[in-house]
Protein backbone atom coordinates (compact mmCIF):
# COMPACT_ATOMS: atom_id res chain seq x y z
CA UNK A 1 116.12 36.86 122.98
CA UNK A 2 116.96 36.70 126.71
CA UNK A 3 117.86 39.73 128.27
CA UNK A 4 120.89 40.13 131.02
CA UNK A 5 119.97 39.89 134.07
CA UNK A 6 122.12 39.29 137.33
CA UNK A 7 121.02 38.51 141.27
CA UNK A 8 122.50 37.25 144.12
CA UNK A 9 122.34 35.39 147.67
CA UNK A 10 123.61 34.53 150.74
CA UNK A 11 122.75 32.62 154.14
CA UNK A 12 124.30 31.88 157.35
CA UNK A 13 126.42 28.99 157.94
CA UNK A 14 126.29 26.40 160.77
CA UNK A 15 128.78 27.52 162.81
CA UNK A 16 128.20 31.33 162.82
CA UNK A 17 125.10 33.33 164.75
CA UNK A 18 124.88 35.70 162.28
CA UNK A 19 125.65 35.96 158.23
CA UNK A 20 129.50 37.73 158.05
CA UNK A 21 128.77 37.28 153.64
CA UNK A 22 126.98 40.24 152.10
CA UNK A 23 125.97 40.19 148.29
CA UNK A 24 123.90 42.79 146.20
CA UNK A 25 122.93 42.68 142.26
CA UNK A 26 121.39 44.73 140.02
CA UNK A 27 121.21 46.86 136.89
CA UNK A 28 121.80 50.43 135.76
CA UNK A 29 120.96 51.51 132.16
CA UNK A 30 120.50 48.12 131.46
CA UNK A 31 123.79 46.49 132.32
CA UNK A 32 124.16 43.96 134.83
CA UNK A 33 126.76 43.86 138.06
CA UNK A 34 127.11 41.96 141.10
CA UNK A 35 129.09 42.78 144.10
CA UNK A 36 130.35 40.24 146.65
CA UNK A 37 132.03 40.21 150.27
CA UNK A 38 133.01 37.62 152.73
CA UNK A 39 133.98 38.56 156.42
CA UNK A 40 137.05 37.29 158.27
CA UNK A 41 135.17 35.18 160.95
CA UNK A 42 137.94 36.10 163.68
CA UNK A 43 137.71 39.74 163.32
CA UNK A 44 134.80 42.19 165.25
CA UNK A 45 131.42 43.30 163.45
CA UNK A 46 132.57 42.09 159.96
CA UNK A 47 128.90 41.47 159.48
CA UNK A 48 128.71 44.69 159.67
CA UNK A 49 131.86 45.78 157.84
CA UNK A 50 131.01 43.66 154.49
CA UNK A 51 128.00 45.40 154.27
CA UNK A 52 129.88 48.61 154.59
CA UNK A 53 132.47 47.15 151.84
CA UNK A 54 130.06 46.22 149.40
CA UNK A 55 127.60 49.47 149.65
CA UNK A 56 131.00 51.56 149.11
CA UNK A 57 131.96 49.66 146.40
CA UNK A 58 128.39 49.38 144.72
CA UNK A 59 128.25 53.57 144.68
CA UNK A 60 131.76 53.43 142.62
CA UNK A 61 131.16 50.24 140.39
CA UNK A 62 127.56 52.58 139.39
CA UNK A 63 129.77 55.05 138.48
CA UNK A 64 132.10 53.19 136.19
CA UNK A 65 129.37 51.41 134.16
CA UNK A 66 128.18 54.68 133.45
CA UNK A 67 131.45 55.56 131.83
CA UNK A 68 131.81 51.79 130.41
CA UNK A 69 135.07 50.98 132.30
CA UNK A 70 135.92 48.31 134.29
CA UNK A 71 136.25 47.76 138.30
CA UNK A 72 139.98 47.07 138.84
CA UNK A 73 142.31 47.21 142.18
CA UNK A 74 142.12 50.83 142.07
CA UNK A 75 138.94 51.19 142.74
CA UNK A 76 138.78 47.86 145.01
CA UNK A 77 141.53 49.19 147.54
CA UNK A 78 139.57 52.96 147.36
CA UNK A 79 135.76 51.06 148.23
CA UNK A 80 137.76 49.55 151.32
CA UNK A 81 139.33 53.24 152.28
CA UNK A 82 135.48 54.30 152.17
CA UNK A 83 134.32 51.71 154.11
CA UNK A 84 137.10 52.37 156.71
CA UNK A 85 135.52 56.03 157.40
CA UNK A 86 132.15 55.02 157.66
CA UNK A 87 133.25 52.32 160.15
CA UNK A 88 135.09 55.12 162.05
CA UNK A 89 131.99 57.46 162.21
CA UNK A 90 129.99 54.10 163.26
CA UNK A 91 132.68 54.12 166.09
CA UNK A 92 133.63 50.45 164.81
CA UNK A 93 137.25 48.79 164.96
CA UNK A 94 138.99 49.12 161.50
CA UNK A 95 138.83 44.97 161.80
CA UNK A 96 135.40 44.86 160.78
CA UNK A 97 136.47 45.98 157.01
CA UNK A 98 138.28 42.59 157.00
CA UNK A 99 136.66 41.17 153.82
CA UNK A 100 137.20 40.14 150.61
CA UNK A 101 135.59 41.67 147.66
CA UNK A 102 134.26 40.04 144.46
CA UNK A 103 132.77 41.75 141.80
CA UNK A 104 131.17 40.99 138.44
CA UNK A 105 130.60 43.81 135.68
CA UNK A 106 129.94 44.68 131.76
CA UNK A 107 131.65 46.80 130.11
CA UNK A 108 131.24 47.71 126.47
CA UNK A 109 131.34 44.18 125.10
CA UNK A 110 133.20 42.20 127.50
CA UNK A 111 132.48 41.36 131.41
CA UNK A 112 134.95 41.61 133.84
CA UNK A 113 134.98 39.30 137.05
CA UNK A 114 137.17 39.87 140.06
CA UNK A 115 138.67 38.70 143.52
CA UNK A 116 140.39 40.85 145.69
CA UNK A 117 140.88 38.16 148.75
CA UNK A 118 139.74 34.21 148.60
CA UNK A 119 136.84 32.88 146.86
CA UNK A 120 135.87 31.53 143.11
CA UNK A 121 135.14 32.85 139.91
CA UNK A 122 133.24 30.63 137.38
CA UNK A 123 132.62 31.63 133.87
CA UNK A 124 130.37 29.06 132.02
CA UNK A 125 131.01 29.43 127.71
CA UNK A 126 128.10 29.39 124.90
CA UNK A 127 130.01 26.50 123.77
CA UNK A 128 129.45 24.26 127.03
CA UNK A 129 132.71 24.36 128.77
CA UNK A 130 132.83 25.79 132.53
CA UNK A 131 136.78 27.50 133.82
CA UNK A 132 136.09 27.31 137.66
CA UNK A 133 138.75 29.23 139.49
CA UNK A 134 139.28 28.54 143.53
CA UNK A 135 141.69 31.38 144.81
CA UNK A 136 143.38 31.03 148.73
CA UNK A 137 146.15 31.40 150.38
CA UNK A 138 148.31 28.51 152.01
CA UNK A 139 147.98 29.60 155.45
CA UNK A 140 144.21 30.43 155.79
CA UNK A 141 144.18 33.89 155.82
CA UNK A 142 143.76 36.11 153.02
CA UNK A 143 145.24 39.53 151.49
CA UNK A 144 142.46 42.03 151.95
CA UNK A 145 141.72 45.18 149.98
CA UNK A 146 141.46 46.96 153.78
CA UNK A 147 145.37 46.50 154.42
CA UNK A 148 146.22 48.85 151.40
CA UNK A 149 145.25 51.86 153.74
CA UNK A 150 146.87 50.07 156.89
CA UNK A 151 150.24 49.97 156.40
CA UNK A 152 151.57 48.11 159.25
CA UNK A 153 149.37 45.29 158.84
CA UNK A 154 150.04 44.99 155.20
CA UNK A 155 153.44 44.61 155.87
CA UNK A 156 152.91 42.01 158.70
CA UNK A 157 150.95 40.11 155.98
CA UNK A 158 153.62 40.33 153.65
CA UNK A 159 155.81 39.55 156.23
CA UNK A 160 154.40 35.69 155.94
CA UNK A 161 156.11 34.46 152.79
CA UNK A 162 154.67 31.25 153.09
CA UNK A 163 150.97 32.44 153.02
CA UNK A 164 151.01 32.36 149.06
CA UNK A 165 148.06 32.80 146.88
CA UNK A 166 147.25 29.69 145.48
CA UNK A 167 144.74 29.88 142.24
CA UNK A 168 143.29 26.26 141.25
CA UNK A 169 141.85 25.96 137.50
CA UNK A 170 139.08 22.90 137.10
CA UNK A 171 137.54 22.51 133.57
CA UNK A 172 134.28 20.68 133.02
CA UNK A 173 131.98 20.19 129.96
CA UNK A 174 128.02 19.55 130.07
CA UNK A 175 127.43 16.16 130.17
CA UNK A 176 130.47 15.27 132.71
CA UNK A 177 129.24 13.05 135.71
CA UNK A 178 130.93 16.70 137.85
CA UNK A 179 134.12 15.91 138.01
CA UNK A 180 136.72 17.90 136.36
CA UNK A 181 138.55 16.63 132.92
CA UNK A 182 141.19 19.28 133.89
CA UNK A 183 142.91 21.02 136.82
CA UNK A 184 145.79 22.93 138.17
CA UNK A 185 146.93 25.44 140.14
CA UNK A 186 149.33 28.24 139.98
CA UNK A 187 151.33 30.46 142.69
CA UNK A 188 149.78 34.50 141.93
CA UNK A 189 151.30 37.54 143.61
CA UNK A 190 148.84 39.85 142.34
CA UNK A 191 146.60 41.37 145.02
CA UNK A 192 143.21 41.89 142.49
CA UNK A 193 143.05 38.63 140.55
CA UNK A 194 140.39 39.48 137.23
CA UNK A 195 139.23 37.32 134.56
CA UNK A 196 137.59 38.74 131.15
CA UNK A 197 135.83 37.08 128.29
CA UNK A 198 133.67 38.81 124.91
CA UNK A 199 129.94 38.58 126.46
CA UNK A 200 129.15 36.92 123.14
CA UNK A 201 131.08 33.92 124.14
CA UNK A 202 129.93 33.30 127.22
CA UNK A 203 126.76 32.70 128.89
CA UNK A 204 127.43 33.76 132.39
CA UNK A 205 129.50 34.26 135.09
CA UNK A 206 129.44 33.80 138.72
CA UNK A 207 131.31 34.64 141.99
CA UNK A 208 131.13 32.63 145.02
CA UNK A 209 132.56 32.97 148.86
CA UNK A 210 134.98 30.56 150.18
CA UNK A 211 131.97 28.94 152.05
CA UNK A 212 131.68 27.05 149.52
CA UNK A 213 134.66 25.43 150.48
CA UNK A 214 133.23 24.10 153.69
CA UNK A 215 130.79 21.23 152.79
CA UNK A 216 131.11 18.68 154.89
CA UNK A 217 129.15 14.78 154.71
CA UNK A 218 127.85 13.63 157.58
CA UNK A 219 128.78 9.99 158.51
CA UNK A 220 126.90 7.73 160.63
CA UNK A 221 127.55 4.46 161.86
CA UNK A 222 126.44 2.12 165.12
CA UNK A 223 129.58 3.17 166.72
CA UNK A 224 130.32 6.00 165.60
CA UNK A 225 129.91 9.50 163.90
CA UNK A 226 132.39 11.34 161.67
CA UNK A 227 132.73 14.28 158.79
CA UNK A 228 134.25 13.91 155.44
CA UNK A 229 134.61 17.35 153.48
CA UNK A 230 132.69 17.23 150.15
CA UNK A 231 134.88 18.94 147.91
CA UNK A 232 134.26 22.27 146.04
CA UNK A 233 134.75 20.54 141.81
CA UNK A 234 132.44 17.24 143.18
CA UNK A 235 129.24 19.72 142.48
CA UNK A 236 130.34 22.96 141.64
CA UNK A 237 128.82 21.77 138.11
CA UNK A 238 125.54 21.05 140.08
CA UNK A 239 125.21 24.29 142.08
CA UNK A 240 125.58 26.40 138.75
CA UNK A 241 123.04 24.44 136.89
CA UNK A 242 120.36 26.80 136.39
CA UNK A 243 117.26 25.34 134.83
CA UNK A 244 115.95 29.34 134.30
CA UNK A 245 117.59 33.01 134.43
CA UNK A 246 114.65 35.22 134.84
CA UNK A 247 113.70 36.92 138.38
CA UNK A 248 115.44 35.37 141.22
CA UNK A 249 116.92 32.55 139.77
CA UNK A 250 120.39 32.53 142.05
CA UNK A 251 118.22 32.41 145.22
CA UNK A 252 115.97 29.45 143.35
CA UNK A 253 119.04 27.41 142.66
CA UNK A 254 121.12 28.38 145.92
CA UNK A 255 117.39 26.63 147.56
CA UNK A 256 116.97 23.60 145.77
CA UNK A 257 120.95 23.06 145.93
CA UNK A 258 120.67 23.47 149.85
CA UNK A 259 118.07 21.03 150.14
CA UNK A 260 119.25 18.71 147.81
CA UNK A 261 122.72 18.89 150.04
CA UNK A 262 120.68 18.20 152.88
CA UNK A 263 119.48 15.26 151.59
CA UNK A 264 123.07 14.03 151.20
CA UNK A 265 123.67 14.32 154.92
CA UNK A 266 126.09 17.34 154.17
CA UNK A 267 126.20 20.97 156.16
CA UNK A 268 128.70 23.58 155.86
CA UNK A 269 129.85 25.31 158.67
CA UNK A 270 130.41 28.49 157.02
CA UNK A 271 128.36 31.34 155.28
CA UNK A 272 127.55 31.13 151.88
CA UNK A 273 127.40 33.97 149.31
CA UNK A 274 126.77 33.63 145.55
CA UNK A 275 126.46 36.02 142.93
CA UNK A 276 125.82 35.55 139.13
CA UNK A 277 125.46 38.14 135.88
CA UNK A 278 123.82 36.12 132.74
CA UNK A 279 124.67 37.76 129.67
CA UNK A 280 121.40 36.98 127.86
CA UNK A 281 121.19 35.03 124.59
């Protein structure tokens, strides 16, 4: 029988000098989490500030799969009030903490998988079927779990009614040609979006940065040159395929994805960050 394991990866994108994703897996007692932030590309040092986020929120998420309970907004919105002090005695602008936060952990017999900002969740089933969710918000700019200790700008971001948190729900099955037989999307008002399954129905479960979002193909012709975005449920089904789960298996795939992509003619402009629990079998 396999045993769990979980890992994670990231790399820069085009358009940015350095990597403003952060990621980090691992294990304690033998149970799997993964931990997951993206930083807003506008805002100072968030490079620096999602590593902050993450770090905080990987000494609390230890601490709650030793007591088998599960990562929730709670402890999302305190792992950004953390990283807000250590960015103060760094001498850093609170902006840099502007990040989402994804997270993946076991508890007891289920796994819990979370967004607190943009990104996707995908859970893949024993039985073959893969629930992708793509969260984001109309107007670009996401809630993050930083503005629950800054008031005023949580209220300027409330202020925005038309920036609403779209979730979009694509369904494949093994054998489709990666296209979805199902999709649709749903208006949320929840700030911590969390999705749950029995670890014995599911074989894993992965969390990915909006990045993904930015594929674009590369068009040539004698006269001219163009971009056409590839879109996120065209190989979603692709990037997840993972031919092994031992070792390093997310940076393996993340690779031969990349270079297959490149192959294609397509780039993406942003950073990329990917992070995956299997839950053995």
């Amino acid at each position: 029988m396999k045993l769990m394991n979980a890992h994670s990866a990231f790399v820069a994108g085009n358009a940015h000098e350095v990597c403003q994703d952060y990621a980090v897996s691992g294990c304690i007692e033998s149970t799997p989490y993964v931990i997951l932030a993206d930083g807003c590309s506008s805002s100072p040092d968030t490079d620096t500030g999602a590593r902050l986020l993450v770090k905080s929120a990987e000494r609390s998420l230890r601490a709650h799969i030793k007591c088998a309970s599960p990562f929730l907004q709670e402890e999302h919105e305190e792992a950004a009030r953390l990283a807000l002090r250590h960015a103060n005695v760094l001498q850093l602008a609170p902006q840099c903490v502007d990040a989402t936060l994804l997270t993946i952990n076991v508890s007891g017999d289920n796994f819990f998988a979370t967004c607190y900002g943009d990104g996707v969740v995908a859970l893949q089933s024993r039985d073959g079927q893969l629930d992708v969710y793509s969260i984001s918000f109309a107007e670009g700019y996401p809630r993050y779990p930083s503005y629950a200790s800054q008031g005023e700008r949580l209220r300027m971001f409330e202020s925005h009614t038309s920036n609403v948190k779209e979730i979009t729900h694509y369904t494949f099955f093994r054998g489709d040609d990666a296209i979805a037989t199902h999709a649709d999307t749903h208006i949320s008002h929840d700030a911590l979006e969390t999705f749950t399954g029995s670890v014995k129905d599911y074989e894993f479960v992965a969390i990915l940065s909006d990045g993904f979002h930015s594929f674009v193909e590369l068009i040539r012709t004698e006269t001219s040159r163009k971009t056409e975005p590839v879109r996120l449920e065209h190989f979603v089904g692709n990037l997840l395929d993972f031919k092994n789960t031992g070792g390093a298996f997310v940076r393996r795939r993340l690779n031969k994805f990349l270079s297959d992509a490149q192959k294609n003619k397509w780039q993406h402009n942003d950073d990329l960050a990917i992070g995956v629990v299997y839950l053995g079998g």
